[in-house]
C-alpha atoms as a PDB file:
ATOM      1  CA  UNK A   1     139.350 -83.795-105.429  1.00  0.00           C
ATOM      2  CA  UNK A   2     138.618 -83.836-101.594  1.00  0.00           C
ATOM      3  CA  UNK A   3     140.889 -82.246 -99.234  1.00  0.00           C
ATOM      4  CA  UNK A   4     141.994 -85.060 -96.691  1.00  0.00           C
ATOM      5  CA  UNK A   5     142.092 -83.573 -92.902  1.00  0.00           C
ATOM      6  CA  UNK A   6     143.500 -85.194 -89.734  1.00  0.00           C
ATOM      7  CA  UNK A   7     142.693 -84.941 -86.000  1.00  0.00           C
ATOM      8  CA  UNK A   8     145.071 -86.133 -83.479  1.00  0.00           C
ATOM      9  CA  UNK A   9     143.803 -87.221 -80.130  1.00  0.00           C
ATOM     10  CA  UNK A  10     146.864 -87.945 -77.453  1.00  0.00           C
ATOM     11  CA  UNK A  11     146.747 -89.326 -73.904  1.00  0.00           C
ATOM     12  CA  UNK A  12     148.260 -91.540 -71.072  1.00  0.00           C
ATOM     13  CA  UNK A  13     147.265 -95.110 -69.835  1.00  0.00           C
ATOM     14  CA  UNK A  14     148.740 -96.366 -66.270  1.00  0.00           C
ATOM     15  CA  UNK A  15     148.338-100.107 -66.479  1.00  0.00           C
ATOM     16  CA  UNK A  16     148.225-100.336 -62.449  1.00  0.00           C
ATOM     17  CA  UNK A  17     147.967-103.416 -60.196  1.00  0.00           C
ATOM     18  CA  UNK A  18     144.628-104.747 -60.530  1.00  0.00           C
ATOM     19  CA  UNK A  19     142.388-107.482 -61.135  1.00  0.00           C
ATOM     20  CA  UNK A  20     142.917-109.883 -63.520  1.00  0.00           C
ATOM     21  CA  UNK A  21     141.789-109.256 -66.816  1.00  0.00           C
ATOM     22  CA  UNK A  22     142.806-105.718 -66.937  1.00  0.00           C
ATOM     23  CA  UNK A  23     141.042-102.359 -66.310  1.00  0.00           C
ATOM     24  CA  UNK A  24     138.942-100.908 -69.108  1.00  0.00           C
ATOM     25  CA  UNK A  25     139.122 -97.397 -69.600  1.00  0.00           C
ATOM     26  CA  UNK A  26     135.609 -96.779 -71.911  1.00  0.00           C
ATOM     27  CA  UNK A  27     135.591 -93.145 -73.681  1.00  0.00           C
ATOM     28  CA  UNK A  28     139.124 -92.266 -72.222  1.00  0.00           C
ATOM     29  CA  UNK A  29     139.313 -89.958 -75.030  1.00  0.00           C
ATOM     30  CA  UNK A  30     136.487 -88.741 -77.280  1.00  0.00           C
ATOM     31  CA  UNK A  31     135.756 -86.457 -80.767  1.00  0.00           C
ATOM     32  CA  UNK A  32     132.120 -84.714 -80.810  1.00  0.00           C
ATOM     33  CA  UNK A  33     131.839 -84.129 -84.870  1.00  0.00           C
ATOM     34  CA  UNK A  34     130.256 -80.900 -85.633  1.00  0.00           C
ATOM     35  CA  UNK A  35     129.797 -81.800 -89.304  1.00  0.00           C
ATOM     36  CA  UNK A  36     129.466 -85.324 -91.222  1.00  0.00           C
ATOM     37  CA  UNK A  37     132.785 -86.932 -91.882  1.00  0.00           C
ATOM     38  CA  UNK A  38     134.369 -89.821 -94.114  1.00  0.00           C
ATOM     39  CA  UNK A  39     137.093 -91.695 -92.123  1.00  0.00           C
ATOM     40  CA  UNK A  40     139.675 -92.330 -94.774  1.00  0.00           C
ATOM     41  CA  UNK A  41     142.355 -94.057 -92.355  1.00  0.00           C
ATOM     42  CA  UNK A  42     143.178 -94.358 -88.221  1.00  0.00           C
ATOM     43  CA  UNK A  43     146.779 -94.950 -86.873  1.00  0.00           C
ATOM     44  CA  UNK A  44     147.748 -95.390 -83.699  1.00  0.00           C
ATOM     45  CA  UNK A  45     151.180 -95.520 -81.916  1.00  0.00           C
ATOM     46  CA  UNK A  46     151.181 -96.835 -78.317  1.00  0.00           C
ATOM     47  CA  UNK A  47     154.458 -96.588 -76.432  1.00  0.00           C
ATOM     48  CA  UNK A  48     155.949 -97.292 -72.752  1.00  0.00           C
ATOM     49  CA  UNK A  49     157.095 -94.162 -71.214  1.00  0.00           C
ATOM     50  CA  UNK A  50     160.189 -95.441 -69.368  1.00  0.00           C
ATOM     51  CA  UNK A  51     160.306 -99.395 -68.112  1.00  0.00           C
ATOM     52  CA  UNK A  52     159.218 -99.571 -64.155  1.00  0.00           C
ATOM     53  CA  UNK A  53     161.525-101.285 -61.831  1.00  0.00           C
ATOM     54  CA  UNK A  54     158.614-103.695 -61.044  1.00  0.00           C
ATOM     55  CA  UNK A  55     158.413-107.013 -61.367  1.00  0.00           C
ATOM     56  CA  UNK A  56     155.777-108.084 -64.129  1.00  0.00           C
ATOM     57  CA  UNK A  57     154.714-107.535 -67.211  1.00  0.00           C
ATOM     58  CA  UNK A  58     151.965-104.531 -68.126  1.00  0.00           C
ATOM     59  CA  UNK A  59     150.206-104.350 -71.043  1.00  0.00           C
ATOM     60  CA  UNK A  60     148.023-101.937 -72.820  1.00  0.00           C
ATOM     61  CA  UNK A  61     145.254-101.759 -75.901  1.00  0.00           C
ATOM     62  CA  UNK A  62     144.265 -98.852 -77.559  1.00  0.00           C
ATOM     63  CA  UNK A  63     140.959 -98.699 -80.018  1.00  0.00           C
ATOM     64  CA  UNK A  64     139.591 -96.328 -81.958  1.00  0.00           C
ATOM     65  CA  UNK A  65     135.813 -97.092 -82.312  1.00  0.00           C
ATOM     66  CA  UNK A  66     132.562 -95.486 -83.041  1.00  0.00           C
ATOM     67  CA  UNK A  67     131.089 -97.232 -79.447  1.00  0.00           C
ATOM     68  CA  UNK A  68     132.468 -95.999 -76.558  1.00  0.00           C
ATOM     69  CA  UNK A  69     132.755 -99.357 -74.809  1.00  0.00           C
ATOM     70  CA  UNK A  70     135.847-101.548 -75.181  1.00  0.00           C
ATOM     71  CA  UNK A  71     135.975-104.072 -78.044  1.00  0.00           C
ATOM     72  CA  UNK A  72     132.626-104.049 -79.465  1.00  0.00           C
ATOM     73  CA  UNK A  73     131.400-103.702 -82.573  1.00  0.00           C
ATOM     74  CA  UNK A  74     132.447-100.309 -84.434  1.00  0.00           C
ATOM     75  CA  UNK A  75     136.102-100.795 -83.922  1.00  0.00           C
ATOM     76  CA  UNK A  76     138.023 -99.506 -86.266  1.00  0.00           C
ATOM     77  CA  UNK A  77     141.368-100.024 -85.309  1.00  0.00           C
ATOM     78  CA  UNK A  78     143.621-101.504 -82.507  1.00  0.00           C
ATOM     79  CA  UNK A  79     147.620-101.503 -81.020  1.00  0.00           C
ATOM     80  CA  UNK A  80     148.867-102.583 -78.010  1.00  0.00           C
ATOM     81  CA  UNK A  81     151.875-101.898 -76.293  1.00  0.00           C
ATOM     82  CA  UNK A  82     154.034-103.912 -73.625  1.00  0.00           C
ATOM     83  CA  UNK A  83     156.388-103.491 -70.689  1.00  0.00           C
ATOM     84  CA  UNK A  84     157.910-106.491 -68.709  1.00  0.00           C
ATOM     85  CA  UNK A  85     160.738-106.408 -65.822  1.00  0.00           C
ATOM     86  CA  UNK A  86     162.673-109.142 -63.770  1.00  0.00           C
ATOM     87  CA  UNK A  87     165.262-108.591 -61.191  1.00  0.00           C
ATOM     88  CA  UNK A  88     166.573-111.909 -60.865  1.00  0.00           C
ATOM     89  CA  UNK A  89     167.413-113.213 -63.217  1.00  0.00           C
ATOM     90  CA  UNK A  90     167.633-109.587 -64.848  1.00  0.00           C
ATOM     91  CA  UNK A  91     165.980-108.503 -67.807  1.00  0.00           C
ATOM     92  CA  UNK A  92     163.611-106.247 -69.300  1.00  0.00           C
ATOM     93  CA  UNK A  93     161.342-105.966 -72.294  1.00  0.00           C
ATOM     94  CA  UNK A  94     159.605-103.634 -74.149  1.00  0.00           C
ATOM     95  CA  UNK A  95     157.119-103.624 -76.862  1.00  0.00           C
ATOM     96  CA  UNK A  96     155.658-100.542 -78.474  1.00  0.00           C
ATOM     97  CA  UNK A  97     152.792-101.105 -80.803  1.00  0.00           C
ATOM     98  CA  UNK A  98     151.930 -99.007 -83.900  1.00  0.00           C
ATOM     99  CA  UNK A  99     149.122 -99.841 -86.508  1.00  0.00           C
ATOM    100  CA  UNK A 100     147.582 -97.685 -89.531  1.00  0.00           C
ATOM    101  CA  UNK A 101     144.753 -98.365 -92.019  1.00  0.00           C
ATOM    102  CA  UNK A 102     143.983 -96.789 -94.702  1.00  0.00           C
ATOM    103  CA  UNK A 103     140.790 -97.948 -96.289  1.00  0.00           C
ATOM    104  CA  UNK A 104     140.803 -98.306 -99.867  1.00  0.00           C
ATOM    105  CA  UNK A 105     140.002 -95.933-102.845  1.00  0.00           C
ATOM    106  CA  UNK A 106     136.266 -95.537-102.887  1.00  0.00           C
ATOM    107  CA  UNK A 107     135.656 -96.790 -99.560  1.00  0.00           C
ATOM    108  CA  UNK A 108     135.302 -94.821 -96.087  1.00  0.00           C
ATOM    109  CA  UNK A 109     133.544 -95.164 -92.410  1.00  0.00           C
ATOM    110  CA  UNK A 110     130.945 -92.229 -92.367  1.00  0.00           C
ATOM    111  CA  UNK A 111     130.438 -90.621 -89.348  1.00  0.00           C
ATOM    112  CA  UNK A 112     127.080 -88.263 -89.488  1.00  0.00           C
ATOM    113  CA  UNK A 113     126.993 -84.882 -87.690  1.00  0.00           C
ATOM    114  CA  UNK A 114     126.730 -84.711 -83.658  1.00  0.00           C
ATOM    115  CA  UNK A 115     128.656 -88.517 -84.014  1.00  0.00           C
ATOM    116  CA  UNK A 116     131.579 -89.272 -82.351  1.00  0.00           C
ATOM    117  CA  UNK A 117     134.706 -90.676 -82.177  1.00  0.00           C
ATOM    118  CA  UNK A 118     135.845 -92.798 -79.158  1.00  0.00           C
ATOM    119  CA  UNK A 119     139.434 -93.652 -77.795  1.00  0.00           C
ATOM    120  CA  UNK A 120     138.978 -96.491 -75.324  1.00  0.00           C
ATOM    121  CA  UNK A 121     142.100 -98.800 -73.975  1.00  0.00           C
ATOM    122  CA  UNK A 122     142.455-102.092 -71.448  1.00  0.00           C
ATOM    123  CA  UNK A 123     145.547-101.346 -69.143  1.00  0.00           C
ATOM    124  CA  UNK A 124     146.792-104.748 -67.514  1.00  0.00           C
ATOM    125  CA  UNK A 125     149.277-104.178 -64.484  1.00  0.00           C
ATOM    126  CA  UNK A 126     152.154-105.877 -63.068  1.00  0.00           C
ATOM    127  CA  UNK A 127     152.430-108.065 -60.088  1.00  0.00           C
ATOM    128  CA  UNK A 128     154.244-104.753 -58.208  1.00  0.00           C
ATOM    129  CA  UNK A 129     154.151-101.124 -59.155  1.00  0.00           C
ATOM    130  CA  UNK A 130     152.583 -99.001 -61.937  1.00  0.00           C
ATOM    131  CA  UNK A 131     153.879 -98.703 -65.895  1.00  0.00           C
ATOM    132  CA  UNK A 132     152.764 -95.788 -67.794  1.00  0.00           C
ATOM    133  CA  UNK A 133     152.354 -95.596 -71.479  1.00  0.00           C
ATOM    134  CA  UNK A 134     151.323 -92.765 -73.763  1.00  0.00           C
ATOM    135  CA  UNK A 135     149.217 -92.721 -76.918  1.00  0.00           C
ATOM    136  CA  UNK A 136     148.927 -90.719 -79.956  1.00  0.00           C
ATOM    137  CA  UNK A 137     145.528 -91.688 -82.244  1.00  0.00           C
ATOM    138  CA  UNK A 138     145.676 -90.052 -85.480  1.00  0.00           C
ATOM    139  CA  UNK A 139     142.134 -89.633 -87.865  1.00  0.00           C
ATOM    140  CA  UNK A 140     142.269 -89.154 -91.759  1.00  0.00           C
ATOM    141  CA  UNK A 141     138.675 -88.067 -93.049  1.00  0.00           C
ATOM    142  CA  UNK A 142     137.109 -86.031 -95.860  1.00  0.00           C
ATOM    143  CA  UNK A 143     134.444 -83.290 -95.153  1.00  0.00           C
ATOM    144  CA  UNK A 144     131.156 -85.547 -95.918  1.00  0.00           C
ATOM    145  CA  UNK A 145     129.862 -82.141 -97.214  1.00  0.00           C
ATOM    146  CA  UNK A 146     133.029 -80.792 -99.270  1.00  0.00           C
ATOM    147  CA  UNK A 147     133.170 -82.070-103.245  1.00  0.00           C
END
């Protein structure tokens, strides 16, 4: 039996006012592996600090990959997160995203020594004002080496 470890990366996203599209935050968070891994499972929970008095709606992606460049291949998992506002007529929104994987018996993501692990998000901003929104990425792996 293999003893299952975790490590749990944590940040902040401001979706600002920008350019259409989004702004792409590559390696906004990163794991250098000192030792071959297995990843057993990812989760990530995304979620808007407190709703900005802004009109618009902000939105933000996180991904845990083994490329440090948004959405390419390597991804291993994804959530997104929302925040909208209106003053007239009034109303808000808000959508926190959490996701988890767990891969199944048998299988796993190896990850070889000197490797890493890569956190990188898109952060779309409102029409006025800034939204923040913080992230928690949590890794389940088995020492490649351990039996």
């Amino acid at each position: 039996m293999k003893r299952v470890f975790t490590k749990v990366l944590t940040g902040t996203e401001v979706a600002v006012i920008g350019p259409p599209g989004g702004i792409i935050s590559n390696n906004a968070a990163s794991w250098l592996l000192q030792e071959p891994i297995e990843v057993l499972g990812v989760a990530i929970a995304v979620a808007n600090e407190v709703p900005s008095e802004n009109d618009g709606y902000a939105n933000v992606a996180v991904e845990v990959s083994q490329s440090a460049v948004f959405n390419q291949d390597g991804a291993l998992l994804e959530a997104r997160a929302g925040e909208g506002w209106n003053t007239t007529p009034a109303g808000i929104c808000r959508q926190n995203g959490h996701q988890m994987a767990m891969f199944p018996e048998g299988y796993a993501v190896p990850i070889r020594e000197e490797g890493s692990v890569y956190i990188n998000t898109l952060a779309t901003g409102k029409t006025a004002g800034d939204s923040s929104f913080n992230w928690t990425v949590t890794i389940f792996y088995v020492k490649k080496s351990s039996k």
